[in-house]
N, C-alpha and C. Protein backbone atom coordinates (compact mmCIF):
# COMPACT_ATOMS: atom_id res chain seq x y z
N UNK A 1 20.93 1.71 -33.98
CA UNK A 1 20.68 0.35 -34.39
C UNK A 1 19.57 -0.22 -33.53
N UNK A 2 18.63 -0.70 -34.39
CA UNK A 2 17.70 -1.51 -33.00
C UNK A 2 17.66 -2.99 -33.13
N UNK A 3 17.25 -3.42 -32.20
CA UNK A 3 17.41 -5.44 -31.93
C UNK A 3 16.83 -5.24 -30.94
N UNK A 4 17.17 -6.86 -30.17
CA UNK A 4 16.32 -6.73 -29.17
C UNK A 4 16.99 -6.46 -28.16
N UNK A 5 18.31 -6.21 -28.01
CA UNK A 5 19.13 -5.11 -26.81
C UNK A 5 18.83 -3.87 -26.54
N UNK A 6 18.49 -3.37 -27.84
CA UNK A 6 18.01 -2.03 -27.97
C UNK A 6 16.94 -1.37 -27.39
N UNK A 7 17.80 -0.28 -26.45
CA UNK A 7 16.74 0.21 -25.15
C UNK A 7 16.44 1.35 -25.07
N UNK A 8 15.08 1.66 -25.55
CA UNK A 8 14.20 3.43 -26.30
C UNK A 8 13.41 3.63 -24.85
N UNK A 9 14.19 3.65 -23.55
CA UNK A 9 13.10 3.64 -22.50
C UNK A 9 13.63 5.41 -22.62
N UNK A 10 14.67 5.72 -23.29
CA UNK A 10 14.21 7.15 -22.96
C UNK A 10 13.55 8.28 -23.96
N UNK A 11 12.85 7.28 -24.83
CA UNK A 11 11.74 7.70 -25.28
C UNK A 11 10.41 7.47 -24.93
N UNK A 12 10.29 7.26 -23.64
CA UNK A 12 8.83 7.26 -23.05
C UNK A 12 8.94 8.42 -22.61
N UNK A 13 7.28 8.40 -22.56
CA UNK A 13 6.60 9.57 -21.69
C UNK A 13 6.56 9.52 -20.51
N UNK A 14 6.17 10.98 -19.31
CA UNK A 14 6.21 10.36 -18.30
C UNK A 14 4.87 9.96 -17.96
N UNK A 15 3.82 9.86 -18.86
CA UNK A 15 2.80 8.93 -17.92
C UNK A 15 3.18 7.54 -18.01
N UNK A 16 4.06 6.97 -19.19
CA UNK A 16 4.52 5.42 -19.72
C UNK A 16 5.73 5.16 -18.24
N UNK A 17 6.36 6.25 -17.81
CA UNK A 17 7.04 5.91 -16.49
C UNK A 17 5.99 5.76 -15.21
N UNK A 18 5.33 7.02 -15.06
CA UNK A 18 4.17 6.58 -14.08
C UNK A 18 3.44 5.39 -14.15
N UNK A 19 3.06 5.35 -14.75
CA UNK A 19 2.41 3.83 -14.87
C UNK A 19 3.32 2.40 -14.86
N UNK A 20 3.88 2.77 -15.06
CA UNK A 20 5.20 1.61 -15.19
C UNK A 20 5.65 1.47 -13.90
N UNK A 21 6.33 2.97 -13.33
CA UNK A 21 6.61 2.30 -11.86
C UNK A 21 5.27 2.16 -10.50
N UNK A 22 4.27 2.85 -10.91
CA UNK A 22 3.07 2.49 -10.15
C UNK A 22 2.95 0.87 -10.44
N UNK A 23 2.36 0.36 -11.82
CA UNK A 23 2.56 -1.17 -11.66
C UNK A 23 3.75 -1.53 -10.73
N UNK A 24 4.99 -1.85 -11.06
CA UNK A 24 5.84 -2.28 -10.19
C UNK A 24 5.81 -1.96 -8.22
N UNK A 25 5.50 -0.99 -8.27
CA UNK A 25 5.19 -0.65 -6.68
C UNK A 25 4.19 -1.22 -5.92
N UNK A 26 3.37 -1.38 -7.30
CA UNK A 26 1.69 -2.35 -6.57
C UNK A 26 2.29 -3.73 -6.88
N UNK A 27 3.05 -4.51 -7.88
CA UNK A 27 3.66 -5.52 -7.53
C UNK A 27 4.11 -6.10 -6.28
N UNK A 28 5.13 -4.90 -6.05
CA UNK A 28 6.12 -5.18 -5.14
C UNK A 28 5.40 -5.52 -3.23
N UNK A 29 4.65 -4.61 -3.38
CA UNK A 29 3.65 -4.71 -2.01
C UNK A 29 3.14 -5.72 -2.35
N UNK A 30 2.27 -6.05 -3.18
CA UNK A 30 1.41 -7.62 -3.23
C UNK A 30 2.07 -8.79 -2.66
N UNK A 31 3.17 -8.43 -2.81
CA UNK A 31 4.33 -9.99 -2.60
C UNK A 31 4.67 -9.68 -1.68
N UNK A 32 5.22 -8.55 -0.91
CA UNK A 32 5.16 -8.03 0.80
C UNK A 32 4.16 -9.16 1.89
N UNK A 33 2.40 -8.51 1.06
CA UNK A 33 1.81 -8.61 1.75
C UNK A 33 0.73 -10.17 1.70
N UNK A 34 1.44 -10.74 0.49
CA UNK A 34 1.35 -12.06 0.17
C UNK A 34 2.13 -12.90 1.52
N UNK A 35 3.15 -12.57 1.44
CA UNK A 35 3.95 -13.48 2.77
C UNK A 35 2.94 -13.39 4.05
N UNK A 36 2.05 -12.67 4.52
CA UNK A 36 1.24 -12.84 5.59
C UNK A 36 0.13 -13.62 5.39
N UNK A 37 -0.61 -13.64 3.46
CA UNK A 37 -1.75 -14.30 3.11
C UNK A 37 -2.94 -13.14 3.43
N UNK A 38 -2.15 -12.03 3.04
CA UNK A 38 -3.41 -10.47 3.18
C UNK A 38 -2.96 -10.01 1.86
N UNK A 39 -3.90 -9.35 1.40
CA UNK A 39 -3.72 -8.08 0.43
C UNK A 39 -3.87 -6.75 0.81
N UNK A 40 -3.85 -5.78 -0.19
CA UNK A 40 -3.77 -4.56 0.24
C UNK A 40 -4.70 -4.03 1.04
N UNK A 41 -6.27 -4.34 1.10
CA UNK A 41 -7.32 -3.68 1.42
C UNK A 41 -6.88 -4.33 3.39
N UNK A 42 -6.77 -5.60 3.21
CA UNK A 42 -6.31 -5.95 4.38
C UNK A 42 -5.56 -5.42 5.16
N UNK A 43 -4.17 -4.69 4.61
CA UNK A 43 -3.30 -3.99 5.00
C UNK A 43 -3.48 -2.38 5.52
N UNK A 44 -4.59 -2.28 4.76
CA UNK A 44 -5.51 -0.66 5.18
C UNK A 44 -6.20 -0.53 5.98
N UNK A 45 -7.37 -1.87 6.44
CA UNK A 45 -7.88 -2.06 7.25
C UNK A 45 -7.04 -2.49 8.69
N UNK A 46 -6.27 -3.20 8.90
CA UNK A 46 -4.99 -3.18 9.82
C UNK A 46 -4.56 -1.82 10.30
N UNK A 47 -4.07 -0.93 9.62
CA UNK A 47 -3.70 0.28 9.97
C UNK A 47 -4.75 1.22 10.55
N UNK A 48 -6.41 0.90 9.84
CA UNK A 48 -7.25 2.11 9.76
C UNK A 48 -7.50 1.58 11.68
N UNK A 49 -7.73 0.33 11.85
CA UNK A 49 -7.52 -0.22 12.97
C UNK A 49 -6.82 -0.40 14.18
N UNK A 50 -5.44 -0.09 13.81
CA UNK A 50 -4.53 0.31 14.81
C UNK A 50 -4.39 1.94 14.86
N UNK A 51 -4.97 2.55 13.99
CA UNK A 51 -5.25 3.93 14.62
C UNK A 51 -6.34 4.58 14.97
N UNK A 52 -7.15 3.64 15.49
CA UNK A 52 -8.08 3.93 16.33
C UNK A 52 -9.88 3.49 15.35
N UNK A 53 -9.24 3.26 14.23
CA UNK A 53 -10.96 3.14 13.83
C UNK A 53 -11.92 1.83 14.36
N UNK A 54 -12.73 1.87 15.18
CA UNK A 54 -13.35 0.68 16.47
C UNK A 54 -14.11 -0.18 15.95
N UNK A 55 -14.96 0.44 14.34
CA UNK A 55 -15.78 0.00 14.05
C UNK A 55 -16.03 -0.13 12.91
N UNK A 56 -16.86 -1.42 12.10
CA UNK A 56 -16.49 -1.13 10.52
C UNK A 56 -17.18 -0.13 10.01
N UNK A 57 -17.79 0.48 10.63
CA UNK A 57 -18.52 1.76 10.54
C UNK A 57 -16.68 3.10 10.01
N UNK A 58 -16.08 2.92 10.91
CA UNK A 58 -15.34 3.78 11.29
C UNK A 58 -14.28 3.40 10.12
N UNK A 59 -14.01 2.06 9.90
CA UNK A 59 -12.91 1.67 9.13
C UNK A 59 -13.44 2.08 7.65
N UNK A 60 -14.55 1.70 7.57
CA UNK A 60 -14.63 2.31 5.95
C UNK A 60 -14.97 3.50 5.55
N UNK A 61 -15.04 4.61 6.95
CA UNK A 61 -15.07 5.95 6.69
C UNK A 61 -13.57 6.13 6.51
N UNK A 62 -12.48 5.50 7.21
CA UNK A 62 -11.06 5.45 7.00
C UNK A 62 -10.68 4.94 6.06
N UNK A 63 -11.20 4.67 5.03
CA UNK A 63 -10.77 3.99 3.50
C UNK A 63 -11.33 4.46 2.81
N UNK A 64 -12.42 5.18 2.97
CA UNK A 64 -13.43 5.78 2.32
C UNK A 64 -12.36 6.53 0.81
N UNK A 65 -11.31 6.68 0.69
CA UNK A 65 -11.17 7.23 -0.58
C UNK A 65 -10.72 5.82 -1.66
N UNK A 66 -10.60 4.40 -0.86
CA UNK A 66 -10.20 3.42 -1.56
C UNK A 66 -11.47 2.56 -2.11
N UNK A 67 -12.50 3.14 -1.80
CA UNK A 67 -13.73 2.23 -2.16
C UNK A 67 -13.77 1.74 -3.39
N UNK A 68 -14.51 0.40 -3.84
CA UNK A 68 -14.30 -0.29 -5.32
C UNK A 68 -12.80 -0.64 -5.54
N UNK A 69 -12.10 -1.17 -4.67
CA UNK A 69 -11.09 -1.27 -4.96
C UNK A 69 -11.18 -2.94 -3.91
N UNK A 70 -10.54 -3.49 -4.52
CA UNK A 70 -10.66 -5.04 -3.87
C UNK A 70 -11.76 -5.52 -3.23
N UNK A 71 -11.54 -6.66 -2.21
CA UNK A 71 -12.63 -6.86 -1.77
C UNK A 71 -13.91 -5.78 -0.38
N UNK A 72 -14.95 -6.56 -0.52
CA UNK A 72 -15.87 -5.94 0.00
C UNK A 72 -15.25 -6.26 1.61
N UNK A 73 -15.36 -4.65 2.24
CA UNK A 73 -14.88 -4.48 3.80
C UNK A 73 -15.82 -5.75 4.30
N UNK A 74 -16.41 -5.59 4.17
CA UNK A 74 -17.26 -6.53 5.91
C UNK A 74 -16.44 -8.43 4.87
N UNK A 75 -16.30 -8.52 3.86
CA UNK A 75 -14.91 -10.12 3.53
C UNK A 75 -13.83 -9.84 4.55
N UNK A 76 -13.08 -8.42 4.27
CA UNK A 76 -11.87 -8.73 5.06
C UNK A 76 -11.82 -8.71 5.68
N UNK A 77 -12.58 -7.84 6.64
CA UNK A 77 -13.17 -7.99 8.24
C UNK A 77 -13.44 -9.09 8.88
N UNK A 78 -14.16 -10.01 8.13
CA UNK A 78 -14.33 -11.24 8.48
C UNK A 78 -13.15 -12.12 8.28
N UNK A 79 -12.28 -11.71 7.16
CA UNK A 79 -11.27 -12.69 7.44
C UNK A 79 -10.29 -12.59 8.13
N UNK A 80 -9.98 -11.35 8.57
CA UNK A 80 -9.03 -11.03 9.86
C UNK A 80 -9.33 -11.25 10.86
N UNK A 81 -10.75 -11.29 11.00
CA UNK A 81 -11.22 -12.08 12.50
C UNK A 81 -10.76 -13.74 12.45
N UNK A 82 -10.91 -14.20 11.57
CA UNK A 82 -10.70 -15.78 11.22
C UNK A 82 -9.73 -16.14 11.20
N UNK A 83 -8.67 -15.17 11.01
CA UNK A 83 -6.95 -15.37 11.44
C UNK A 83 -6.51 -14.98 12.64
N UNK A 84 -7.72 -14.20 13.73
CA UNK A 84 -7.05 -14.07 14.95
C UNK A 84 -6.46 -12.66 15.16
N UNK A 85 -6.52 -12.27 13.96
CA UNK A 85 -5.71 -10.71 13.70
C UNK A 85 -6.49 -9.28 14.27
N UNK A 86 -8.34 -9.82 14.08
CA UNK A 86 -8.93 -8.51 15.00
C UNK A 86 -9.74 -9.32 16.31
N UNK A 87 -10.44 -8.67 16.69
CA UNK A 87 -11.47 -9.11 17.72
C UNK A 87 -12.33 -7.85 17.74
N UNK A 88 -13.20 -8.74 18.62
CA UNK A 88 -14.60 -7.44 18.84
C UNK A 88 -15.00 -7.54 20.69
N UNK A 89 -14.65 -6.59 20.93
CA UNK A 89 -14.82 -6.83 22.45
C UNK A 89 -15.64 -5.40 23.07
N UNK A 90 -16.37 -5.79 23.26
CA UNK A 90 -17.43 -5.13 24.20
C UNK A 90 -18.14 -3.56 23.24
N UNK A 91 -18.46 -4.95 21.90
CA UNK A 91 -18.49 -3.49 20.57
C UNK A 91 -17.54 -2.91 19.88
N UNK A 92 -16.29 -3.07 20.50
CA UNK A 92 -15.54 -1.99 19.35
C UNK A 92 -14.05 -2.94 19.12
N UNK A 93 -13.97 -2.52 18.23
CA UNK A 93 -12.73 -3.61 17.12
C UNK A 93 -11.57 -2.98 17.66
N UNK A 94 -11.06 -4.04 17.70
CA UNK A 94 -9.50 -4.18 18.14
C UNK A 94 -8.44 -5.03 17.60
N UNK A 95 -7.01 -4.74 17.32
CA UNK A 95 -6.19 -5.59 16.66
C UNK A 95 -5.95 -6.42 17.92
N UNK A 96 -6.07 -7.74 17.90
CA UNK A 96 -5.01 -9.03 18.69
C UNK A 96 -3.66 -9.11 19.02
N UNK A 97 -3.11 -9.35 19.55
CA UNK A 97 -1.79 -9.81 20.00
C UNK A 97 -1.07 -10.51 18.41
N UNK A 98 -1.89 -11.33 18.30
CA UNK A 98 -1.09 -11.95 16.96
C UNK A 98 -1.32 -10.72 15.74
N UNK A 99 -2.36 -10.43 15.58
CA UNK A 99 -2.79 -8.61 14.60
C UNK A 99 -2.02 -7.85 14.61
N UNK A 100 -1.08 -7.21 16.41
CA UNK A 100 -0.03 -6.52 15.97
C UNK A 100 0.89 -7.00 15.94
N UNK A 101 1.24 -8.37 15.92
CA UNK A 101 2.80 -8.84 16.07
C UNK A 101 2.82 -9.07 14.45
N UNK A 102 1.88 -9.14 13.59
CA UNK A 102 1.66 -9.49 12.07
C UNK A 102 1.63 -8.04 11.36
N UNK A 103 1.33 -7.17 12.32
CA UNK A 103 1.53 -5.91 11.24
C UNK A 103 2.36 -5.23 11.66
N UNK A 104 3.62 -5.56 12.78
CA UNK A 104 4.57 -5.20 13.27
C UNK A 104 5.50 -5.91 12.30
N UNK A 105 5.35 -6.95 11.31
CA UNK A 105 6.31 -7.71 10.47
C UNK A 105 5.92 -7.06 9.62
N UNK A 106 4.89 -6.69 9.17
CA UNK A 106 4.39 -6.31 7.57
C UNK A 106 5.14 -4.32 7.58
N UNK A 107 5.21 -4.00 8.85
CA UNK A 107 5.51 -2.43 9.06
C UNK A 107 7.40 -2.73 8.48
N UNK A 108 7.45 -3.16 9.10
CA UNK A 108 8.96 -3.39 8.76
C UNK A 108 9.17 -3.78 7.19
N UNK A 109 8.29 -4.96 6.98
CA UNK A 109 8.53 -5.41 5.24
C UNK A 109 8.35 -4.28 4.14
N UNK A 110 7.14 -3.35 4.44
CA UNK A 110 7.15 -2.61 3.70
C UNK A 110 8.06 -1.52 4.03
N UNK A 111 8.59 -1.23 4.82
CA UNK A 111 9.32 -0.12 5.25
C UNK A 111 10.82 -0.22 4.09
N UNK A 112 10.79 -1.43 4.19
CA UNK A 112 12.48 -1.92 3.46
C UNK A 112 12.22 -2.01 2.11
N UNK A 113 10.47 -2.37 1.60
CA UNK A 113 10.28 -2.67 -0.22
C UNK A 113 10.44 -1.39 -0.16
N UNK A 114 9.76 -0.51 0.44
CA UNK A 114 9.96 1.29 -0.20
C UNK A 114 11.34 1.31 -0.13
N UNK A 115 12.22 1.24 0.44
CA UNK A 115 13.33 2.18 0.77
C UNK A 115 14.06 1.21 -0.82
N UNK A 116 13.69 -0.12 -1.28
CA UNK A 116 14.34 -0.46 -2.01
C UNK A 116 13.98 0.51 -3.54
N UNK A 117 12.78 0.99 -3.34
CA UNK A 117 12.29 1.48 -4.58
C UNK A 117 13.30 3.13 -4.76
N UNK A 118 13.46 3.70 -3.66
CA UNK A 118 14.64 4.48 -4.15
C UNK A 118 15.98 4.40 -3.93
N UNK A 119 16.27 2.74 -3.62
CA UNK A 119 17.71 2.58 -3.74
C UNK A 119 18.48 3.18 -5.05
N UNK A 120 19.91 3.73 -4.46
CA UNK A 120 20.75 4.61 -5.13
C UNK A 120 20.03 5.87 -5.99
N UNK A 121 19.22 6.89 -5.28
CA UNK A 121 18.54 7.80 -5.64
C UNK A 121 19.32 8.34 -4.07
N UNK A 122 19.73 9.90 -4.64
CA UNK A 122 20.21 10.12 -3.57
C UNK A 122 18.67 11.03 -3.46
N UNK A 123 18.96 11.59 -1.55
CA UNK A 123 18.35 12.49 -1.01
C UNK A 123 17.64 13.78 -1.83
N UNK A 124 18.67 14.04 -2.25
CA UNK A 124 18.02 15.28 -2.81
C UNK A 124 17.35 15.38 -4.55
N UNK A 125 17.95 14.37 -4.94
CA UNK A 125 17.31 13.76 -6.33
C UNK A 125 15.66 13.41 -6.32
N UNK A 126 15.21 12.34 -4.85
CA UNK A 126 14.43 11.78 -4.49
C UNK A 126 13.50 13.20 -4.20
N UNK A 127 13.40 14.07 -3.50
CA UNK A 127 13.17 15.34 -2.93
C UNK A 127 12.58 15.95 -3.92
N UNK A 128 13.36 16.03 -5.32
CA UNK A 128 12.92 17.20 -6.43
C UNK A 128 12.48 15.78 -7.11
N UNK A 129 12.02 14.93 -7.09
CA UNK A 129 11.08 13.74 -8.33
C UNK A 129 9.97 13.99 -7.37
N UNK A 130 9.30 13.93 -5.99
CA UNK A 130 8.54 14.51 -5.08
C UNK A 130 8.26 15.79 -5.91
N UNK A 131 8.43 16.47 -5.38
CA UNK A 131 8.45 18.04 -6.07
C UNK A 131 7.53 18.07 -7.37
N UNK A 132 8.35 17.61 -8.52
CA UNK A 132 8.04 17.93 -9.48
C UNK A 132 6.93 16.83 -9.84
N UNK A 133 6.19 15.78 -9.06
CA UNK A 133 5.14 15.27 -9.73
C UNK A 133 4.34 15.74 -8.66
N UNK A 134 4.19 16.64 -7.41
CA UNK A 134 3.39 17.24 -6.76
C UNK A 134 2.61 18.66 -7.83
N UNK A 135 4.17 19.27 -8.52
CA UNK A 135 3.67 20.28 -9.10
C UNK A 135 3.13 19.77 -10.14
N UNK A 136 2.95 18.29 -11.31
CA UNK A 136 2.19 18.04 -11.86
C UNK A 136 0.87 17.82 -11.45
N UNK A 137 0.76 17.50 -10.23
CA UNK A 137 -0.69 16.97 -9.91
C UNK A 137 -1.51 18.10 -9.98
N UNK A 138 -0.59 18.79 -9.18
CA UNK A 138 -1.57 20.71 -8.87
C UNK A 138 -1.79 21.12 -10.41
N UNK A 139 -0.94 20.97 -11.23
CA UNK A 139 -1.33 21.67 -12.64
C UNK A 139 -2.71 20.87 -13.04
N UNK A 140 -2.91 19.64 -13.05
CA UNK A 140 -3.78 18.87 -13.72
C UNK A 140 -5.10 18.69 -13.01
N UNK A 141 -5.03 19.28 -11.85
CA UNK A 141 -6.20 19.73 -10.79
C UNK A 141 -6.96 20.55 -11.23
C-alpha cells in the first residue's frame, strides 16, 4: 500500500544512501562548527595548524586536497587572526591560547556528532560498512 507513511527507503541505491548520509554528516558538522562561528575550511585550517603547518604557505599545502571548496585560505586566515584564534610571531603561525581552548571544544563536539552517527551500530557491523565501501572505492579506482 503506499501513502504518505509509506517507506521505499529500501529501495534505494547505495549511491541514494551515500549521498544521503554524506549530506547529513556535512549537516551535522556545520552546526558543530556553527556554535564557534567557523566553518569547515576553518576547522581544517585549525588542525593543519596545530599540527605543525607555520605558514599559509604550509597550511594550504595541508589542505591542498580540499581546494575550491569554501572560502579562499588567506579569508580564513584572516579571520582567525581577528578572533584571536591564530597569531604570527616571529614569521610562523601559531594557534593562541583562546585557538586551542576553541578547538579543544570543537575536538570534543565533533568527537560526540561522530560517535552519534553510529549510535546503535554495533562494533563489528560498523567494521564491515568500513570494509565494504573501502572495497567499493578500490573497485571504482
Amino acid at each position: 500500500m503506499h501513502g504518505p507513511t509509506c517507506d521505499h527507503s529500501g529501495d534505494k541505491p547505495i549511491g541514494w544512501w551515500l549521498k544521503h548520509v554524506d549530506g547529513l554528516i556535512e549537516s551535522s558538522l556545520d552546526r558543530v562548527l556553527a556554535g564557534e562561528g567557523i566553518g569547515r575550511r576553518h576547522w581544517q585550517a585549525l588542525n593543519a595548524i596545530a599540527g605543525g603547518a607555520d605558514s599559509a604557505e604550509a597550511v594550504d599545502e595541508a589542505l591542498a586536497p580540499f581546494r575550491g571548496t569554501g572560502p579562499a585560505l588567506r579569508v580564513v586566515l584572516d579571520q582567525l587572526r581577528s578572533m584571536h584564534w591564530t597569531q604570527e610571531v616571529e614569521g610562523r603561525l601559531t594557534l593562541t591560547p583562546t585557538g586551542s581552548a576553541a578547538r579543544g571544544r570543537l575536538i570534543v563536539a565533533v568527537r560526540d556528532s561522530r560517535a552519534r552517527i553510529a549510535e546503535g551500530v554495533d562494533e563489528r557491523d560498523y567494521r564491515t560498512t568500513l570494509a565494504v565501501l573501502q572495497r567499493m572505492a578500490r573497485n571504482l579506482s
